[in-house]
Every structure is written in structure tokens, then in C-alpha cells.
C-alpha atoms as a PDB file:
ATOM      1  CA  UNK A   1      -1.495 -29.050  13.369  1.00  0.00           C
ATOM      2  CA  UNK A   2      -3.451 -32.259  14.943  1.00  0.00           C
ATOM      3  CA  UNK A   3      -1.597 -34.390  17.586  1.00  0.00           C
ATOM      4  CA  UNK A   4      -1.124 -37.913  17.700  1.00  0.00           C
ATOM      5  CA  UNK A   5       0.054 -38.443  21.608  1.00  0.00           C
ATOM      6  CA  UNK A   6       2.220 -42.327  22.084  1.00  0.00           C
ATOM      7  CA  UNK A   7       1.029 -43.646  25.755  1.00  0.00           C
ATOM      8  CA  UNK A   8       4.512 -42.303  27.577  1.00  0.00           C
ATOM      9  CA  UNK A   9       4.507 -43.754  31.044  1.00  0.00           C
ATOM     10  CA  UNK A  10       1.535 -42.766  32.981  1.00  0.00           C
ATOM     11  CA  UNK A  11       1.346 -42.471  36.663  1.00  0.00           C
ATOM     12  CA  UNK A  12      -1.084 -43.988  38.955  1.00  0.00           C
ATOM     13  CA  UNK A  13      -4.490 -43.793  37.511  1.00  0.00           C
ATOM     14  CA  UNK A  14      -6.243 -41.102  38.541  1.00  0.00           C
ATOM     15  CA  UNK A  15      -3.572 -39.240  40.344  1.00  0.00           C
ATOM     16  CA  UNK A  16      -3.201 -35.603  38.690  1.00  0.00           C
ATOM     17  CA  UNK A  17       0.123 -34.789  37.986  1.00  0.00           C
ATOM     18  CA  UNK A  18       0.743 -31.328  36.978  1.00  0.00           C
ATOM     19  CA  UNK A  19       0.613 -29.870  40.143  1.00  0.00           C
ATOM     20  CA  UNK A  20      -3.126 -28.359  40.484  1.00  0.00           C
ATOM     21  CA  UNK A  21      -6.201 -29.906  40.721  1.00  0.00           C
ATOM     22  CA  UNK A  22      -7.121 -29.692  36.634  1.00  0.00           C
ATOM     23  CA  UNK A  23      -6.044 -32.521  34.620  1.00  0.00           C
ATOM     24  CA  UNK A  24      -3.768 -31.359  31.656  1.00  0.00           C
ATOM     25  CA  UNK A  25      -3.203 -33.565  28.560  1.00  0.00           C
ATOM     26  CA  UNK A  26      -0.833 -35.697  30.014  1.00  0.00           C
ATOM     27  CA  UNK A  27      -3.468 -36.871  32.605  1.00  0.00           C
ATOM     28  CA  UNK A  28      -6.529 -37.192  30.026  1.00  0.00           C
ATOM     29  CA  UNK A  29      -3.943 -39.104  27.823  1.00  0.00           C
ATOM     30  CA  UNK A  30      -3.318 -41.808  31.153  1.00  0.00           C
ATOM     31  CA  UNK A  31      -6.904 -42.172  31.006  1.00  0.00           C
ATOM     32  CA  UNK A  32      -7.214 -43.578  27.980  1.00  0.00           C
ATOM     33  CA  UNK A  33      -8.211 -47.487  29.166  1.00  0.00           C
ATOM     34  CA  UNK A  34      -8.909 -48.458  25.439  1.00  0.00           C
ATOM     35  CA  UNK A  35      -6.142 -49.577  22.789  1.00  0.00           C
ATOM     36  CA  UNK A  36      -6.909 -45.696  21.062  1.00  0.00           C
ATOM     37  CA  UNK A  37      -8.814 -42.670  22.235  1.00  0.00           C
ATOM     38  CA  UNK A  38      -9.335 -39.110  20.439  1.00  0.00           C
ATOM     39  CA  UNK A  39      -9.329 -36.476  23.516  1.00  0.00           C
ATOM     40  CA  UNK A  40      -9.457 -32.898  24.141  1.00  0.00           C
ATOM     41  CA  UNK A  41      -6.181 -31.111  24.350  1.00  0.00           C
ATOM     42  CA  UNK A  42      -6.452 -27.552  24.816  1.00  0.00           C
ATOM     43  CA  UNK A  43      -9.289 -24.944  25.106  1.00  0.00           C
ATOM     44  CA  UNK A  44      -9.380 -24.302  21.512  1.00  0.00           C
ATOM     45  CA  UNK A  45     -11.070 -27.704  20.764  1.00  0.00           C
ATOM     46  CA  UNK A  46      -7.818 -29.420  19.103  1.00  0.00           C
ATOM     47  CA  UNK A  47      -8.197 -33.336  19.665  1.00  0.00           C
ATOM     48  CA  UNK A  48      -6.004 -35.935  19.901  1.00  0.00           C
ATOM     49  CA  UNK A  49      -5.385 -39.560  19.153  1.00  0.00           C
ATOM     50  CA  UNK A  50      -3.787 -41.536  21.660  1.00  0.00           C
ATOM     51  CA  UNK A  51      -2.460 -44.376  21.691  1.00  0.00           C
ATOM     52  CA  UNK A  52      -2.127 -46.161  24.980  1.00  0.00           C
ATOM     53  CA  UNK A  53      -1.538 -49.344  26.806  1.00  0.00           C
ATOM     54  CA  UNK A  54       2.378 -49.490  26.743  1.00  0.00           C
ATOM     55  CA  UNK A  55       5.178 -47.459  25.140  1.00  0.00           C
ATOM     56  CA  UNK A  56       5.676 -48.591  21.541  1.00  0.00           C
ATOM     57  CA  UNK A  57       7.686 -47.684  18.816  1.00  0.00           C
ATOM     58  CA  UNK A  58       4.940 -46.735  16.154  1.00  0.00           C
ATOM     59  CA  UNK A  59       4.862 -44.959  12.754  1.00  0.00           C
ATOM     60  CA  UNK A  60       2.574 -44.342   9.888  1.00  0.00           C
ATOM     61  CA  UNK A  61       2.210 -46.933   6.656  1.00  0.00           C
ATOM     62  CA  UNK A  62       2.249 -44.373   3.806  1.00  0.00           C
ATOM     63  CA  UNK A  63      -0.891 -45.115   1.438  1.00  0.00           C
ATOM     64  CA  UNK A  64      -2.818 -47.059   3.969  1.00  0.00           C
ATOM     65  CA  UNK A  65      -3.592 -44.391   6.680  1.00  0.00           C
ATOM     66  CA  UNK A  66      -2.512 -47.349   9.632  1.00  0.00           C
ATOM     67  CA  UNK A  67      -0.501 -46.542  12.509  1.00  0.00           C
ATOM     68  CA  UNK A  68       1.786 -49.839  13.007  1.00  0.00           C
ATOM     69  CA  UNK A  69       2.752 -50.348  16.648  1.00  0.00           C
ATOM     70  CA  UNK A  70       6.143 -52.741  17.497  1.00  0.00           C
ATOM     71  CA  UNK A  71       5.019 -54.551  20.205  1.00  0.00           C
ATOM     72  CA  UNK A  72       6.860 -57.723  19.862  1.00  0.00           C
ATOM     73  CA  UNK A  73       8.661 -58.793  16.895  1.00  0.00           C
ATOM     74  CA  UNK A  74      12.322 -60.164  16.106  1.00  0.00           C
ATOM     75  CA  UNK A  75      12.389 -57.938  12.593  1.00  0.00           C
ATOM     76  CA  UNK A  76      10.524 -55.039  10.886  1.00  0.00           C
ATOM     77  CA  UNK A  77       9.436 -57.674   8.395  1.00  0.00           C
ATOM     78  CA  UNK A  78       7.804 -59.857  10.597  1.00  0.00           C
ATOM     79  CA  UNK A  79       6.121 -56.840  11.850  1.00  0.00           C
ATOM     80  CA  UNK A  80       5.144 -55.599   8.701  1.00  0.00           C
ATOM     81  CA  UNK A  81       3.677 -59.021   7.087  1.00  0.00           C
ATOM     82  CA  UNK A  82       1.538 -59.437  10.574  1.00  0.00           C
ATOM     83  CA  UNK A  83       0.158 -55.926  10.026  1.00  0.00           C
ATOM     84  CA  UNK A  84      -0.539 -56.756   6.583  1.00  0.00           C
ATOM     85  CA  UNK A  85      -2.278 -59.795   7.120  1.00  0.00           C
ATOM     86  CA  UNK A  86      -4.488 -58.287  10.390  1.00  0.00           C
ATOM     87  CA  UNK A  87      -5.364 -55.521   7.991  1.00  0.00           C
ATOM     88  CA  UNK A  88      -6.470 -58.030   5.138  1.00  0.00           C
ATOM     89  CA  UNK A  89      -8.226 -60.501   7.254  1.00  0.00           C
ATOM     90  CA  UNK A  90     -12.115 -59.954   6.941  1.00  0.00           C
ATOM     91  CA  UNK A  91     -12.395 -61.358  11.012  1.00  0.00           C
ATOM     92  CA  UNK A  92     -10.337 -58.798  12.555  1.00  0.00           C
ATOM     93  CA  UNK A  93     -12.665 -57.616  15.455  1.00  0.00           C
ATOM     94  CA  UNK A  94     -11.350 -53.314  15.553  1.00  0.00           C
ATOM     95  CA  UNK A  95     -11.843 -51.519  18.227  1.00  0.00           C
ATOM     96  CA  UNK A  96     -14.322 -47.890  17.252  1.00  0.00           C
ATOM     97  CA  UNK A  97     -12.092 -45.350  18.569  1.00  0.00           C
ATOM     98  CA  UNK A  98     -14.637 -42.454  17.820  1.00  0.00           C
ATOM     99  CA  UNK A  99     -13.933 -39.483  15.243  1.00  0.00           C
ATOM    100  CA  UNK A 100     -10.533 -38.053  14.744  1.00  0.00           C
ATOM    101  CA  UNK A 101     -10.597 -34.823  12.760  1.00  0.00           C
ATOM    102  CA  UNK A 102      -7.123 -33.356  11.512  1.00  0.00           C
ATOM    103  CA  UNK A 103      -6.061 -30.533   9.521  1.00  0.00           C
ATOM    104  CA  UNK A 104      -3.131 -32.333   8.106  1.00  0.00           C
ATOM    105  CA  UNK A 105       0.370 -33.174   9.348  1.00  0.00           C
ATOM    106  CA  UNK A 106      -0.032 -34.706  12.668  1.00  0.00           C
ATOM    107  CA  UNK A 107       3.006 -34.599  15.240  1.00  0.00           C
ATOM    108  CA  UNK A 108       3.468 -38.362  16.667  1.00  0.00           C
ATOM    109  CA  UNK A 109       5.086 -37.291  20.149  1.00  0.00           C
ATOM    110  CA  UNK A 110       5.109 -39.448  23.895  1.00  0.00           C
ATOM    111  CA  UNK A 111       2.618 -37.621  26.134  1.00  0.00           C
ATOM    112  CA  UNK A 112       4.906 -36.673  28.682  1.00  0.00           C
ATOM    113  CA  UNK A 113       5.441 -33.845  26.257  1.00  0.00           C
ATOM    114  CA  UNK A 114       3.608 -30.629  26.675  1.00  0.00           C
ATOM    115  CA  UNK A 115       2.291 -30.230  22.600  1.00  0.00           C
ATOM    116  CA  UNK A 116       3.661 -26.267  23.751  1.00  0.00           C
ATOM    117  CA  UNK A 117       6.663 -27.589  24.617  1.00  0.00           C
ATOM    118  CA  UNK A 118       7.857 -29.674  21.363  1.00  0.00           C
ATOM    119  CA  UNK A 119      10.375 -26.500  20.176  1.00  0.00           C
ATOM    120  CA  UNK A 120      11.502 -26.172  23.612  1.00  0.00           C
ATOM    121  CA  UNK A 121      15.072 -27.783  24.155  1.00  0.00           C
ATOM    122  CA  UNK A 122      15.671 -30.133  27.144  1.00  0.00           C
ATOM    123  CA  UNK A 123      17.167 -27.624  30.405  1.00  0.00           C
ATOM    124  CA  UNK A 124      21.414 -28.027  29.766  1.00  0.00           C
ATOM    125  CA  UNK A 125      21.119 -29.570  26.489  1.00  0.00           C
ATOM    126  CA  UNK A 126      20.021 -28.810  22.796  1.00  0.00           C
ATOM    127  CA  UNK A 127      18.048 -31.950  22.391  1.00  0.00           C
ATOM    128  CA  UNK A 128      14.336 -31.523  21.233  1.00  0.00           C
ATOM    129  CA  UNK A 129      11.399 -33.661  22.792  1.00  0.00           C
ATOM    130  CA  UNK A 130      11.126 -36.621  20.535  1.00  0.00           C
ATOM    131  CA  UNK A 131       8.323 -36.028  17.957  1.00  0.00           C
ATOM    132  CA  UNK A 132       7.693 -36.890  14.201  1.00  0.00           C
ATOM    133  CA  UNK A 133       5.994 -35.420  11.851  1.00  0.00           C
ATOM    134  CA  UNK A 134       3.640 -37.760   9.971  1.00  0.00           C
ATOM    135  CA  UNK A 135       1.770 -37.306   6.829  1.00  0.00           C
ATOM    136  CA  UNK A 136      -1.725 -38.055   7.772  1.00  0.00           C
ATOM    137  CA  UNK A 137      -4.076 -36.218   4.785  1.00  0.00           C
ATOM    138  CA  UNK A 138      -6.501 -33.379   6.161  1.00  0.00           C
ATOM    139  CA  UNK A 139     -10.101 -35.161   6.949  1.00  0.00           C
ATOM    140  CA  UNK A 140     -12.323 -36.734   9.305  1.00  0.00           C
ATOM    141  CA  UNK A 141     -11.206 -39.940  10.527  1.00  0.00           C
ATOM    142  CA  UNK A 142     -13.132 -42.750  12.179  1.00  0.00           C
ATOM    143  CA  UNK A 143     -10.751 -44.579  14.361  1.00  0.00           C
ATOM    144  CA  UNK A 144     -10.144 -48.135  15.065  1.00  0.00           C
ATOM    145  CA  UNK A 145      -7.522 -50.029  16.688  1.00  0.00           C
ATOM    146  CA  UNK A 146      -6.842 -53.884  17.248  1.00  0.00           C
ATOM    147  CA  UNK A 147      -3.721 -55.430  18.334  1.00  0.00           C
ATOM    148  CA  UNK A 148      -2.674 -59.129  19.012  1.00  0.00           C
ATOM    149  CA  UNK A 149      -0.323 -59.937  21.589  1.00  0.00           C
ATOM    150  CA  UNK A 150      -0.971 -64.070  21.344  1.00  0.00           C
ATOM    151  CA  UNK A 151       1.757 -65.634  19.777  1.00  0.00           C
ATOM    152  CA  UNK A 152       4.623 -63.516  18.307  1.00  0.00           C
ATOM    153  CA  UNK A 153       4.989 -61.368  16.574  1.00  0.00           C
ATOM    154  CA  UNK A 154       2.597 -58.760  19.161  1.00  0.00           C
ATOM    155  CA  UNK A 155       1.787 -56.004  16.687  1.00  0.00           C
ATOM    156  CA  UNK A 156      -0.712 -53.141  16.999  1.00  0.00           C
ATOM    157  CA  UNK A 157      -3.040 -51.563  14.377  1.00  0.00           C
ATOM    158  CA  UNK A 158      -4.243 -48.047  14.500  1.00  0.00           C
ATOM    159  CA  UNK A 159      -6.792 -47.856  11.258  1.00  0.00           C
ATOM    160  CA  UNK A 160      -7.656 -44.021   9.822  1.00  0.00           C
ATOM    161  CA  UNK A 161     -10.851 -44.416   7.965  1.00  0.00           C
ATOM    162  CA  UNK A 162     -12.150 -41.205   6.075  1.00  0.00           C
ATOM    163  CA  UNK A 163     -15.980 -41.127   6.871  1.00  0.00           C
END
């Protein structure tokens, strides 16, 4: 199952967190500088997109393979016709994100999750690491992201495009 990894809260840049001197996925995913990235995640070559630059509520518009970030906006419709019209607008500078591959059903999780970790409950309580499971079709995906954050509302744009 491919990942798709939400920016969760990084640390200082740089600093490795997981107590040895590797980075693990949380770290490569806080080193993501751009609006999107597709990184390594494990030894197996799995790759994931991440999202970064600040926690957002995001989920995937069926039929138009777009992630829609909620940046800043006063209702889900105002969010929704600003996506709309970035995604229709022939000026709308993206962002090349590089070549996400998936197998499927990606798992939209915060990536102060371990991916190993997503069945695991919380210690003293039955709750599960946030995660949804999105319908993104098997295929290879050129990435590209734009976001406005100018006037309201401040939406994001994560654009699947099957090469």
C-alpha cells in the first residue's frame, strides 16, 4: 500500500529524532522544504508523498486525482470553488514534485506516525493513529503542488498526473 505522509510537526531542521544517528521517515519527511516531495520510506523502495509546510486538514477530490489542503477558509465551499478555479486557471505556476508511483489505496496519515505503527493502538487507550484510506488508482504519478496563501481563502493543491 503507498503512503501519503501530512507534514505533522517537525522538529528543528536537521536535528534527528529517533534516537540514533540514521534518519527514519519522520526526519526525511521534515526535510521536505518544497510544498510536496515523494521520499524513500523503508528499505524495500516504497515512496512517499509528503506534504509539508504546515499541518493541514487535506483529502482527496474523487475523479480529479487532487489532494485539497484547508489552509484558510471560512467554509468547505469557499475552499472547494478556490480549488476549482486554481485547477482551471491556465496561469497556475505548479510546483514538479517528481514521480510518485503507487500500487493503489494510499494511507493519508501525519508523519509523526511510524507507517508500522498505523494498527498499533495509542499506550492506555484503544485509539488508532489518525490515518485515511484514500482511493488514489494504481499508476505512476507526476506530482505537482501550488498553493495560494494571498488573500483568503489560503488553499493548497496537490495535482496526481498519470504520465
Amino acid at each position: 500500500m503507498s503512503a501519503v505522509q501530512e507534514w505533522g510537526g517537525c522538529t528543528e531542521a536537521g536535528m534527528i529524532v529517533g534516537g540514533t544517528d540514521d534518519p527514519d521517515d519522520y526526519d526525511r519527511a521534515c526535510a521536505v522544504e518544497d510544498l510536496t516531495a515523494v521520499i524513500a520510506v523503508d528499505t524495500h523502495g516504497t515512496r512517499a508523498l509528503v506534504m509539508s509546510d504546515e499541518p493541514a486538514t487535506s483529502c482527496l477530490l474523487p475523479g480529479r486525482n487532487v489532494f485539497l489542503r484547508w489552509l484558510a477558509a471560512d467554509s468547505e465551499a469557499r475552499l472547494l470553488a478556490a480549488a476549482e478555479a486554481m485547477l482551471d486557471a491556465p496561469g497556475t505556476a505548479w510546483e514538479d514534485s517528481g514521480v510518485w508511483e503507487t500500487d493503489g489505496p494510499a494511507v493519508l496519515m501525519d508523519s509523526a506516525e511510524a507507517g508500522a505503527d498505523l494498527a498499533t493502538p495509542y499506550p492506555d487507550s484503544s485509539r488508532l493513529p489518525e490515518q485515511t484510506l484514500v482511493a488514489v488508482p494504481a499508476d505512476r504519478w507526476r506530482v505537482c503542488a501550488f498553493q495560494t496563501t494571498d488573500d483568503p481563502p489560503w488553499v493548497g493543491v496537490v495535482q496526481l498526473i498519470a504520465e
